[in-house]
C-alpha atoms as a PDB file:
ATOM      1  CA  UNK A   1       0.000   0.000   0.000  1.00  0.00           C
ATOM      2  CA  UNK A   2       1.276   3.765  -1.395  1.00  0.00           C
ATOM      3  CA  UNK A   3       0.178   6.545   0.475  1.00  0.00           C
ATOM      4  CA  UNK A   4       0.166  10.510  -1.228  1.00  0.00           C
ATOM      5  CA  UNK A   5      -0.687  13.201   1.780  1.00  0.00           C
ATOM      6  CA  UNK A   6      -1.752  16.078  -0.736  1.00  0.00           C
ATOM      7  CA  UNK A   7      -1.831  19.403   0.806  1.00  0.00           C
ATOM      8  CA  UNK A   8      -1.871  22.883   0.356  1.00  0.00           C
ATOM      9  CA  UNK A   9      -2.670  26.753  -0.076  1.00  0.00           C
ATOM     10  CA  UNK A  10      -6.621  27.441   0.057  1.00  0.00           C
ATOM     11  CA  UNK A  11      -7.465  27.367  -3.331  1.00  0.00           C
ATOM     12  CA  UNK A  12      -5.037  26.373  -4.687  1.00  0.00           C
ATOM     13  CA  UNK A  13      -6.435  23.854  -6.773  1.00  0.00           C
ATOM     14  CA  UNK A  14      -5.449  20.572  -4.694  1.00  0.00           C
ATOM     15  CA  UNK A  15      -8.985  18.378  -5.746  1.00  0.00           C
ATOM     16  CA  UNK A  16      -8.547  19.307  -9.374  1.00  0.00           C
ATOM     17  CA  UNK A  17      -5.289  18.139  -9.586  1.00  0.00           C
ATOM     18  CA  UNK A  18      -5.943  15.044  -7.790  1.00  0.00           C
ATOM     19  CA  UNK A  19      -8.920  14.248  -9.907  1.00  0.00           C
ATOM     20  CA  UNK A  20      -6.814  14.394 -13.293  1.00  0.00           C
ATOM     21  CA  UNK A  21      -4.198  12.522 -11.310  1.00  0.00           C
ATOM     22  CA  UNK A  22      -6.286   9.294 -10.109  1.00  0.00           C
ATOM     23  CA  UNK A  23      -7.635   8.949 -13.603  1.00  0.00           C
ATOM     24  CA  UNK A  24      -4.148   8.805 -15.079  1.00  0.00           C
ATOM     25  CA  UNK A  25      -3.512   6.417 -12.349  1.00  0.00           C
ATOM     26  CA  UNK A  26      -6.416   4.389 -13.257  1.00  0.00           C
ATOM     27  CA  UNK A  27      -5.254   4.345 -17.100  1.00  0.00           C
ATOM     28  CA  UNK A  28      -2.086   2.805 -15.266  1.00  0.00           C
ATOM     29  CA  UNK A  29      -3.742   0.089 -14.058  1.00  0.00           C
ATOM     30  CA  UNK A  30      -3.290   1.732 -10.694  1.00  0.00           C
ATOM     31  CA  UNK A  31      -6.172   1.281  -8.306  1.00  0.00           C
ATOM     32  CA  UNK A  32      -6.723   4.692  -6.296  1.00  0.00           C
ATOM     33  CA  UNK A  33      -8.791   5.416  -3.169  1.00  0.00           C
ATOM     34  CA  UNK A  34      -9.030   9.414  -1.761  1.00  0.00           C
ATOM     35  CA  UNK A  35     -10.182  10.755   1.569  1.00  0.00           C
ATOM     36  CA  UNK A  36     -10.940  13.997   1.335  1.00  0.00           C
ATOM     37  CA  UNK A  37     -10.507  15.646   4.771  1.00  0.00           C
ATOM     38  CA  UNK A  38     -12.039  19.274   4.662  1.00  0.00           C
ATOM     39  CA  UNK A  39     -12.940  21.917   7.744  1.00  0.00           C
ATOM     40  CA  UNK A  40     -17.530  21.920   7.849  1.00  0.00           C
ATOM     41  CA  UNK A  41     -18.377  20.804   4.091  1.00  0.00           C
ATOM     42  CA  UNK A  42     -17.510  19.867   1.003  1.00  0.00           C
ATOM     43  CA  UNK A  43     -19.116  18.362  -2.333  1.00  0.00           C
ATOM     44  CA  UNK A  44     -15.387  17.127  -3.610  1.00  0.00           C
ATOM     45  CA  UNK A  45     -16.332  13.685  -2.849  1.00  0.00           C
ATOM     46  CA  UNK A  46     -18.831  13.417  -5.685  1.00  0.00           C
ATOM     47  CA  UNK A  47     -16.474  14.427  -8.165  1.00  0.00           C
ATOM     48  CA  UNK A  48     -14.132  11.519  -7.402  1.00  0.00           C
ATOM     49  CA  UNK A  49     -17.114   8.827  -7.429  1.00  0.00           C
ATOM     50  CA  UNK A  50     -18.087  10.105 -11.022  1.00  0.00           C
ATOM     51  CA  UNK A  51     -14.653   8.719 -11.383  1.00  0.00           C
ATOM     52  CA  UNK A  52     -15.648   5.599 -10.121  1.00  0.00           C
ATOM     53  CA  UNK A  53     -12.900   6.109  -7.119  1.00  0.00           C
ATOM     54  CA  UNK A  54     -13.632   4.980  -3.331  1.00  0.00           C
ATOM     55  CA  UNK A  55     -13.970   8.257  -1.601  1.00  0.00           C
ATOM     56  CA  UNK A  56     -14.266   8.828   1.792  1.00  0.00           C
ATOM     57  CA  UNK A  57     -15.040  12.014   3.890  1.00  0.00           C
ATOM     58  CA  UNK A  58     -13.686  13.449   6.956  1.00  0.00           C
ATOM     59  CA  UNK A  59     -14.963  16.500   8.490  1.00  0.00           C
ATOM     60  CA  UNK A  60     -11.797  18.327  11.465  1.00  0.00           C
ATOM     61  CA  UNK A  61     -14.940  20.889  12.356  1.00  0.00           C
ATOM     62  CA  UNK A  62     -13.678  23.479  14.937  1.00  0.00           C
ATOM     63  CA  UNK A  63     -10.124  20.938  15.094  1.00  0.00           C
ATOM     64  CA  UNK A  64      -7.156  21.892  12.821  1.00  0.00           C
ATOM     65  CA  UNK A  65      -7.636  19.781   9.331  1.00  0.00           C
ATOM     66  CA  UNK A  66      -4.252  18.543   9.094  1.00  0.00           C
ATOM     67  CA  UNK A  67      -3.964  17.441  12.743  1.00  0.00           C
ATOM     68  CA  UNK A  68      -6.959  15.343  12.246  1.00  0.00           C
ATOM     69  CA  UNK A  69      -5.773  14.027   9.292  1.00  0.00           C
ATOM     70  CA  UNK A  70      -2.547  12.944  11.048  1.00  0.00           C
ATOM     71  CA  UNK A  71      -3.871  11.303  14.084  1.00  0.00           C
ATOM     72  CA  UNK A  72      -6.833   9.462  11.822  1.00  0.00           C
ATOM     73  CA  UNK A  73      -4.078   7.767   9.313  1.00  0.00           C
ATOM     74  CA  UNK A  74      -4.247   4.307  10.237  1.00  0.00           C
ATOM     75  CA  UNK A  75      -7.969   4.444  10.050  1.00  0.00           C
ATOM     76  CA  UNK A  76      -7.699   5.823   6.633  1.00  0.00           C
ATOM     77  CA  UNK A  77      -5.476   2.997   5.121  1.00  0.00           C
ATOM     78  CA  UNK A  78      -7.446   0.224   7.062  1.00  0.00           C
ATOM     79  CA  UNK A  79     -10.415   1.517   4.864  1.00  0.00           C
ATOM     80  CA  UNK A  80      -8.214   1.897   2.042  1.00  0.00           C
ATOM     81  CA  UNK A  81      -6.990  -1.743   2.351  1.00  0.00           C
ATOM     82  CA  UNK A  82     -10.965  -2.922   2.800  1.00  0.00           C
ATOM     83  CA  UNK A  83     -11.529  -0.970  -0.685  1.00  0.00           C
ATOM     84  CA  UNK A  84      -9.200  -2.768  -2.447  1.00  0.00           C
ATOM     85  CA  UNK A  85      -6.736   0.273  -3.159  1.00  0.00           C
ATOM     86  CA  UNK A  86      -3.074   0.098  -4.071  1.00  0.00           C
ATOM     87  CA  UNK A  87      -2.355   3.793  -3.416  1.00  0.00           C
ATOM     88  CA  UNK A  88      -4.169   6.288  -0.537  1.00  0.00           C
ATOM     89  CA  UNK A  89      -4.457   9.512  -1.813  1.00  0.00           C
ATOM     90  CA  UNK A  90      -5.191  11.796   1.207  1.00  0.00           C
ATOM     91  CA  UNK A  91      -6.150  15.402   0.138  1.00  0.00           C
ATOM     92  CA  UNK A  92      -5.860  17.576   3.510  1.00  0.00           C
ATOM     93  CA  UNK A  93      -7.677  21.376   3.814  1.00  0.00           C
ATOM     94  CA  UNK A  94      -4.059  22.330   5.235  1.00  0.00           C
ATOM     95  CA  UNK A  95      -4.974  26.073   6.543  1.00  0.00           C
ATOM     96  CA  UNK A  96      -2.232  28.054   9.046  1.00  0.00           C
ATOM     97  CA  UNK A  97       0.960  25.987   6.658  1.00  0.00           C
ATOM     98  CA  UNK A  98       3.016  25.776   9.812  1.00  0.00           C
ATOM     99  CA  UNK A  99       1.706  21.914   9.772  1.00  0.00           C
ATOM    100  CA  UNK A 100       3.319  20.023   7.515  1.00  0.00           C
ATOM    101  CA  UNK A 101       0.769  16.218   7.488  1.00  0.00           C
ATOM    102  CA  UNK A 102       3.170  14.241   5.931  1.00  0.00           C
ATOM    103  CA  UNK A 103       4.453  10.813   7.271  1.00  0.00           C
ATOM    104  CA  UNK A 104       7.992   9.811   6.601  1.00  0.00           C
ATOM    105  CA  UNK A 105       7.082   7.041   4.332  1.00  0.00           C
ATOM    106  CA  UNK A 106       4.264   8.925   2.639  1.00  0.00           C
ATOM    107  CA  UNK A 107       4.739  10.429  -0.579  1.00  0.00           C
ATOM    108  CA  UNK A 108       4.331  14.685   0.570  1.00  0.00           C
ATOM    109  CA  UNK A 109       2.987  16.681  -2.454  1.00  0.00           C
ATOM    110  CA  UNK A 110       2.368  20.580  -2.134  1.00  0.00           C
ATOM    111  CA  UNK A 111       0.067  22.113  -4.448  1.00  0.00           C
ATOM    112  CA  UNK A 112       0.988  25.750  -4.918  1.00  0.00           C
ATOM    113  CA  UNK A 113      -0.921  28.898  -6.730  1.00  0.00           C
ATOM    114  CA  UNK A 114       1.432  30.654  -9.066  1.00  0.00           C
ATOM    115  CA  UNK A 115      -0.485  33.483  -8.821  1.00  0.00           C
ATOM    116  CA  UNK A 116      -0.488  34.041  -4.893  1.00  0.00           C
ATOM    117  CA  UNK A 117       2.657  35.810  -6.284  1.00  0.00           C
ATOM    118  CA  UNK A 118       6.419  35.272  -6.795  1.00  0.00           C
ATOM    119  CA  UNK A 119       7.236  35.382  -2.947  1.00  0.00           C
ATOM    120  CA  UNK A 120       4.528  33.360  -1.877  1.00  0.00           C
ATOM    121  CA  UNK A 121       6.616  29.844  -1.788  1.00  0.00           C
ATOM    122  CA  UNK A 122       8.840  31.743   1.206  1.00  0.00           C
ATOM    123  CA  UNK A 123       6.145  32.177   3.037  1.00  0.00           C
ATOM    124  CA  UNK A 124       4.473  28.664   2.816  1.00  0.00           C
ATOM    125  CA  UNK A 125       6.999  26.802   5.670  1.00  0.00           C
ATOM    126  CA  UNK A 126       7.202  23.036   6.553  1.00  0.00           C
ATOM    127  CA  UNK A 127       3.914  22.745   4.445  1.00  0.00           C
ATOM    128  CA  UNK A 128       6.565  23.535   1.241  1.00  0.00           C
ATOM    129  CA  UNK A 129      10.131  23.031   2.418  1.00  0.00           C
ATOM    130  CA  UNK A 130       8.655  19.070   3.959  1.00  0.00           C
ATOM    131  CA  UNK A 131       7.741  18.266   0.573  1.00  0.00           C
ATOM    132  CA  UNK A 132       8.948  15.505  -1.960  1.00  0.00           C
ATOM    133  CA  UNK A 133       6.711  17.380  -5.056  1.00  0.00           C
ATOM    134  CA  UNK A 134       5.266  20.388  -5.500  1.00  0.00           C
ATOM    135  CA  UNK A 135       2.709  20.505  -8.218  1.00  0.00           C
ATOM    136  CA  UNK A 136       2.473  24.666  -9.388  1.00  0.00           C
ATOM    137  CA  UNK A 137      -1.323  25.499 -10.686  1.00  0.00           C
ATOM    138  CA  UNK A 138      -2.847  28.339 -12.464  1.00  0.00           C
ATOM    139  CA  UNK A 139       1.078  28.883 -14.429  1.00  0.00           C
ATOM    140  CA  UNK A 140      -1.098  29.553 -17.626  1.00  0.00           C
ATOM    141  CA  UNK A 141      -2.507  33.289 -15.720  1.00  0.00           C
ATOM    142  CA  UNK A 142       0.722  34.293 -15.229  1.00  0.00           C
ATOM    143  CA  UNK A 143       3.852  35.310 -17.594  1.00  0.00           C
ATOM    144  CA  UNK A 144       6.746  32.704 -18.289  1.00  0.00           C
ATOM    145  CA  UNK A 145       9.290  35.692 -16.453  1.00  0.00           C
ATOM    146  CA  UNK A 146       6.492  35.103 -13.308  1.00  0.00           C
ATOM    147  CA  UNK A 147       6.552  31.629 -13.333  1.00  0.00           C
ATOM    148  CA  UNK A 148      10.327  31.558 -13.310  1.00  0.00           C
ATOM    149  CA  UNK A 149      10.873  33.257 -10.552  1.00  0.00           C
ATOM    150  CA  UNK A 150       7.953  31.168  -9.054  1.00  0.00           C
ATOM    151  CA  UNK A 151      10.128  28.452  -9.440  1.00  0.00           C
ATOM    152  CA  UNK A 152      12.724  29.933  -8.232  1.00  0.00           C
ATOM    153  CA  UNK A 153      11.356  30.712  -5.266  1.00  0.00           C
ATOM    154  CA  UNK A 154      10.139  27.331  -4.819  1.00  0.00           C
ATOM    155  CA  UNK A 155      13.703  25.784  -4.997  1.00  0.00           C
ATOM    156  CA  UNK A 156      15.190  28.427  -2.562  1.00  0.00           C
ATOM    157  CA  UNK A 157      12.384  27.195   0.003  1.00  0.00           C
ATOM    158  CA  UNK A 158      13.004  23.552  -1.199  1.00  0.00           C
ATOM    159  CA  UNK A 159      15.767  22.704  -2.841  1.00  0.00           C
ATOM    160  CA  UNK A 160      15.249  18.719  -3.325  1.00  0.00           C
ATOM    161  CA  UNK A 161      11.688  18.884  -4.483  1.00  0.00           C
ATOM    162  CA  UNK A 162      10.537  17.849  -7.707  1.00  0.00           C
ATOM    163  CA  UNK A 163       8.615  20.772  -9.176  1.00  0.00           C
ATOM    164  CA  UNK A 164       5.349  19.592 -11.440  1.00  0.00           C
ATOM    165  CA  UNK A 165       3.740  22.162 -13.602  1.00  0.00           C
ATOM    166  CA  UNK A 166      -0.433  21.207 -13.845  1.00  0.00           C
ATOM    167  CA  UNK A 167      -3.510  22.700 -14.989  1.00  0.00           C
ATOM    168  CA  UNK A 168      -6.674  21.750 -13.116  1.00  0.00           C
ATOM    169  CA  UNK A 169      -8.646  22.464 -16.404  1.00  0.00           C
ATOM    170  CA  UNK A 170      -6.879  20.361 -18.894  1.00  0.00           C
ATOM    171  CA  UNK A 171      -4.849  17.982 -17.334  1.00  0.00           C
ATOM    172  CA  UNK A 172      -1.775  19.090 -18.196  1.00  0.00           C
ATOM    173  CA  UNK A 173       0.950  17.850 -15.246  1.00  0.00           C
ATOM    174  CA  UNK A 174      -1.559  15.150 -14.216  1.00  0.00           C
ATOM    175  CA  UNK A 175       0.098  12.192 -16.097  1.00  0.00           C
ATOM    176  CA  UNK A 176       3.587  12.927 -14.593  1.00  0.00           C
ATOM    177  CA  UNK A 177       2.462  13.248 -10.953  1.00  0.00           C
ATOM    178  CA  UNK A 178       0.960   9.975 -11.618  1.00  0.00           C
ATOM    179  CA  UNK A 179       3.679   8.646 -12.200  1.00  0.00           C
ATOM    180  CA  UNK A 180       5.684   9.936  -8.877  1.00  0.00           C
ATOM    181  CA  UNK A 181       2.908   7.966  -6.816  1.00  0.00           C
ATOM    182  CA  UNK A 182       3.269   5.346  -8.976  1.00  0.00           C
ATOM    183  CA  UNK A 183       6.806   5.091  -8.337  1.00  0.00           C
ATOM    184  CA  UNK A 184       6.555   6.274  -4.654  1.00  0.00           C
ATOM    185  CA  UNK A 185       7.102   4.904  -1.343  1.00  0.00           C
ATOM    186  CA  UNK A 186       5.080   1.441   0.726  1.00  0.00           C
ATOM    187  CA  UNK A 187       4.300   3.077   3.957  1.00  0.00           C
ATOM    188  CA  UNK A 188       5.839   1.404   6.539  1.00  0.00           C
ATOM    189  CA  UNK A 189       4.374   0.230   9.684  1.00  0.00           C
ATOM    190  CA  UNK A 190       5.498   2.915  12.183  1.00  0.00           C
ATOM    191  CA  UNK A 191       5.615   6.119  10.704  1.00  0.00           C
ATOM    192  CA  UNK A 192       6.575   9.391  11.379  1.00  0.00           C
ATOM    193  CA  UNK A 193       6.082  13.086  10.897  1.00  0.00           C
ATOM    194  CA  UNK A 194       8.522  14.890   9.073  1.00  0.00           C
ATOM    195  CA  UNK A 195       8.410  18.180  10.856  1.00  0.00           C
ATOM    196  CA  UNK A 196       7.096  18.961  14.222  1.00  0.00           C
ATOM    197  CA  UNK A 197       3.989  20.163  14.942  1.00  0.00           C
ATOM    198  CA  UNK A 198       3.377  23.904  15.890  1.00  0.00           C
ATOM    199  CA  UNK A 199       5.436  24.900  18.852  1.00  0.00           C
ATOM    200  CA  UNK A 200       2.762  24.391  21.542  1.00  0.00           C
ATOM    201  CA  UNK A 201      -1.048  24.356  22.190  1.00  0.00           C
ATOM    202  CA  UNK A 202      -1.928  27.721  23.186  1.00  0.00           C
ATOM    203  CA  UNK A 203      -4.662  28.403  25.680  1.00  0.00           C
ATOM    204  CA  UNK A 204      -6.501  29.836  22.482  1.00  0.00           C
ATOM    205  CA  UNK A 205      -6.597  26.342  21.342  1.00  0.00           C
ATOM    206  CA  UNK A 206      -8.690  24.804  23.892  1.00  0.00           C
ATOM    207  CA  UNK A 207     -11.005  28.021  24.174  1.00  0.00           C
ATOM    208  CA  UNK A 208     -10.133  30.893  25.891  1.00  0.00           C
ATOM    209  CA  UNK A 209     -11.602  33.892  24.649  1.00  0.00           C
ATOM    210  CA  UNK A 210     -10.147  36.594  26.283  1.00  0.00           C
ATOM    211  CA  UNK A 211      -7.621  38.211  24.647  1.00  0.00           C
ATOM    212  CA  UNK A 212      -4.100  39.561  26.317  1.00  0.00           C
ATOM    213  CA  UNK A 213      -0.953  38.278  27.503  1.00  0.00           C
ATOM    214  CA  UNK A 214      -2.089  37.734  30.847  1.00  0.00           C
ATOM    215  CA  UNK A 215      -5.010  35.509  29.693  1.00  0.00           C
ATOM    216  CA  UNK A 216      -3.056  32.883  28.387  1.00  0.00           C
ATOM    217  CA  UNK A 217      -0.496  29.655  29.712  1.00  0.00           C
ATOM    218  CA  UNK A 218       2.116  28.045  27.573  1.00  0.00           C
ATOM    219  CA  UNK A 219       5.063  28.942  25.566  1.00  0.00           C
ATOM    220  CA  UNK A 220       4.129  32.875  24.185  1.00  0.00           C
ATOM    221  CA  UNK A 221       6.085  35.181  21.644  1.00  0.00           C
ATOM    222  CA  UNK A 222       6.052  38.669  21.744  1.00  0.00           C
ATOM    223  CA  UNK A 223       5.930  40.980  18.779  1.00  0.00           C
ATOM    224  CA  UNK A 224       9.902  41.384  19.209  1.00  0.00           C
ATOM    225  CA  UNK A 225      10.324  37.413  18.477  1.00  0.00           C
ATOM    226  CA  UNK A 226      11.147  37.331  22.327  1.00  0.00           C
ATOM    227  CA  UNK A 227       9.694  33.753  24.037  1.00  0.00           C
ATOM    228  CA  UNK A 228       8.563  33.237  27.346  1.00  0.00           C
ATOM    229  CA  UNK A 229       6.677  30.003  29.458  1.00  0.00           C
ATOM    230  CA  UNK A 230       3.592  31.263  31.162  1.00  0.00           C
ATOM    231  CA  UNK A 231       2.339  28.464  33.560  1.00  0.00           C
ATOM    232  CA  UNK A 232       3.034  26.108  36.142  1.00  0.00           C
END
């Protein structure tokens, strides 16, 4: 069993992609199954059973979409394995990009907008510099001198990733990242993240609402960058 953790900017175009994607796989005699893990809704899933993919939803709610996503993984490829797939593709919301959902053994693909501007891969974090592929959408609304220095960018921030160009319109790039799962990793039985988790939970995070300093326990950084443990 394969597993792809596909993440990325909001946007972006991560489900179009991954449609184009699993029917290139399926033309590769590949068999595909996607869980689709999204914040309160989504409608994403129908487009992958026109397919005739296994698709399965997951909803974080008011939890952080790519740690539920993390901590749910074994449940996903248990229902994976029950559908018969050779290859998991899990397509995460992926909001704040200081997570970075993907498991050691797992291929890691990024899905970037070019036009969120030439910069914009600096600014990504683990969610980018983590990654095995990044797959660059929307190239076509920008000029080749833009999408250059997209690139660029993108190999400053990672400088081992493998950088696919894709339309979620026509295909185009779909075929290739096909065959990178194709030819990516078994997971292996214990696996691991490949960057750490935001620094701490924050007494935002399990619902104060009071704002200030001297609301709030845990590890807290001023607007200098300076750190400090609040707390027993």
């Amino acid at each position: 069993m394969k597993m792809v953790v596909v993440a990325g900017t909001p946007g972006s175009g991560k489900t179009s992609v991954l449609i184009h994607a699993a029917r290139s796989l399926q033309q590769m005699g590949v068999r595909p199954a996607v869980v689709k893990i999204d914040c309160l809704w989504t409608e994403d899933d129908a487009r992958f059973r026109r397919l005739g993919v296994p698709v399965a939803v997951g909803l974080a709610k008011d939890m952080c979409p790519d740690h539920y996503s993390i901590y749910n993984v074994d449940e996903m490829l248990d229902w994976a394995k029950e559908e018969g797939a050779d290859v998991l593709l899990n397509e995460t919301a992926g909001l704040c990009l200081r997570c970075a959902p993907y498991p050691d053994s797992a291929l890691a693909v990024c899905v970037l907008d070019v036009t969120s501007g030439p910069n914009a891969p600096l600014k990504v974090g683990p969610l980018l510099t983590t990654a095995d592929v990044v797959v660059a959408t929307k190239g076509d609304m920008v000029s080749q001198a833009e999408r250059e220095v997209f690139r660029e960018r993108v190999l400053e921030a990672n400088p081992a990733c493998r950088i696919v160009e894709a339309n979620g319109l026509s295909g185009k790039g779909a075929a290739e990242l096909a065959e990178l799962i194709r030819e990516g990793p078994e997971v292996g039985e214990k696996m691991l993240l490949r960057h750490n988790p935001p620094l701490a939970i924050c007494t935002l995070c399990t619902g104060e609402l009071r704002v200030s300093k001297e609301h709030h326990r845990g590890v807290l950084r001023h607007l200098d960058g300076f750190m400090e443990y609040s707390g027993e």
